[in-house]
C-alpha atoms as a PDB file:
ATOM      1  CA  UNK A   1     128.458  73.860  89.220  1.00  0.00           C
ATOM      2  CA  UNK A   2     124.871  74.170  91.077  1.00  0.00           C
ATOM      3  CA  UNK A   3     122.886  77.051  89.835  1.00  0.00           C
ATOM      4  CA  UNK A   4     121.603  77.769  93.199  1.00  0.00           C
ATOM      5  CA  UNK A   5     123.715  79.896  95.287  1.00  0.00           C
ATOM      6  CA  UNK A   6     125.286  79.692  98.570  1.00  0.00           C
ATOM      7  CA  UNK A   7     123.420  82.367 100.573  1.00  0.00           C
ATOM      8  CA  UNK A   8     126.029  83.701 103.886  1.00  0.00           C
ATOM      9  CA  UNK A   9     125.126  85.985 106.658  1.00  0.00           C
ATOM     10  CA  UNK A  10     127.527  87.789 108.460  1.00  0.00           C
ATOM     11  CA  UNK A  11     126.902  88.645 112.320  1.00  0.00           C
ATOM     12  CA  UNK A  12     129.232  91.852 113.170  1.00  0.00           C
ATOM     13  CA  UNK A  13     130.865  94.419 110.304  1.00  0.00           C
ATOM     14  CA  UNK A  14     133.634  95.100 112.384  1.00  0.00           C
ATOM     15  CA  UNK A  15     136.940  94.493 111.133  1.00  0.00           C
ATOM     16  CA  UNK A  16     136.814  90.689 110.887  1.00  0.00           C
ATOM     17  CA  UNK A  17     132.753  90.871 109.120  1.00  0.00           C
ATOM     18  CA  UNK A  18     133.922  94.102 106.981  1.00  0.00           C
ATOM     19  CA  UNK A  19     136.926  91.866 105.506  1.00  0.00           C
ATOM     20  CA  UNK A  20     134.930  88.567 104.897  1.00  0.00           C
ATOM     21  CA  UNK A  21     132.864  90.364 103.032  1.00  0.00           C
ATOM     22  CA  UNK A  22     135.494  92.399 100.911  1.00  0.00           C
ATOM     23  CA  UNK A  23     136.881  89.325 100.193  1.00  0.00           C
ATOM     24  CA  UNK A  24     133.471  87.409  99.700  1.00  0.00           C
ATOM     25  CA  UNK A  25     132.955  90.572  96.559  1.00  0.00           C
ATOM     26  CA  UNK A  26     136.645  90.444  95.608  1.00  0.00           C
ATOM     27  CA  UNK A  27     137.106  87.099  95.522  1.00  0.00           C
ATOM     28  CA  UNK A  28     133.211  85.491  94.120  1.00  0.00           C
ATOM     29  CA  UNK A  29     134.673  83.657  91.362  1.00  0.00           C
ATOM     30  CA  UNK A  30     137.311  81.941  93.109  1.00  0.00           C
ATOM     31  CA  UNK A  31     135.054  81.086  96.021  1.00  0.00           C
ATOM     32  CA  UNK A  32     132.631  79.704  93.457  1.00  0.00           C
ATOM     33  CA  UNK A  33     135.274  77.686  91.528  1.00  0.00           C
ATOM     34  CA  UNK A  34     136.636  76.055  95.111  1.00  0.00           C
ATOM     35  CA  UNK A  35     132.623  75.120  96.426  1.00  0.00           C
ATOM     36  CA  UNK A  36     130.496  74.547  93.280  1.00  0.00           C
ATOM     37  CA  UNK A  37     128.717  77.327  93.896  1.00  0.00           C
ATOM     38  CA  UNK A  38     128.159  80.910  93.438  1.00  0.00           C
ATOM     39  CA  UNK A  39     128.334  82.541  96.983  1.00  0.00           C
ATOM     40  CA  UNK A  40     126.238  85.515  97.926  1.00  0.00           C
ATOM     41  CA  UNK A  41     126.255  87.646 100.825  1.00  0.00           C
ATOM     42  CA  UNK A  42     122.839  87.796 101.934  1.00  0.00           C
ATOM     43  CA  UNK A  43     122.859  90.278 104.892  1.00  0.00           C
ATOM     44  CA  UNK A  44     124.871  91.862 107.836  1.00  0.00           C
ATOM     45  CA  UNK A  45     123.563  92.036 111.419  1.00  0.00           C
ATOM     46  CA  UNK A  46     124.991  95.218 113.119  1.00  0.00           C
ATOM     47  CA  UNK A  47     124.222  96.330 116.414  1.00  0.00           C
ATOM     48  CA  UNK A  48     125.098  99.900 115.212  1.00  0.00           C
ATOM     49  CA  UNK A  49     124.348 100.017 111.883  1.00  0.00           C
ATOM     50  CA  UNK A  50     125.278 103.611 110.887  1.00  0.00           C
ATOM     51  CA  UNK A  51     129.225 103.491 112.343  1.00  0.00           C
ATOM     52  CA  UNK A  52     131.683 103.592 109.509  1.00  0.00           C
ATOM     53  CA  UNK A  53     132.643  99.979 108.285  1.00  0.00           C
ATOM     54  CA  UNK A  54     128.793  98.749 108.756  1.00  0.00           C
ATOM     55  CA  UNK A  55     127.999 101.775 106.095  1.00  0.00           C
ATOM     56  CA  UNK A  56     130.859 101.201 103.561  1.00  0.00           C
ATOM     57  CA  UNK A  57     129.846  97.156 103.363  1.00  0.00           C
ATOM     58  CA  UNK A  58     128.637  96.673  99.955  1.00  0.00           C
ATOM     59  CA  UNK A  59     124.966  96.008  99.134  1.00  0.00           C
END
């Protein structure tokens, strides 16, 4: 397995972004078994960043 990891942005935290990334968290050892590589959610572009599902994303 590589050591560095694979860095992902998201663009949107609507429902489609807000899921990714629930399952991105949920799911980072699984993801990292299938690609070789530990994945890591980098950042989230919002255009609104203080509606609810932009708020709740985890950090």
């Amino acid at each position: 397995m590589r050591t560095r990891p694979l860095k992902v942005a998201l663009l949107g935290c609507g429902v489609v972004g807000s899921e990714v990334a629930r399952i991105m968290t949920t799911h980072a050892d699984d993801l990292a078994a299938r690609i070789g590589a530990p994945v890591e959610l980098a950042g989230v572009a919002v255009r609104r960043p203080t509606r609810s599902a932009a708020a709740s994303t985890p950090r």
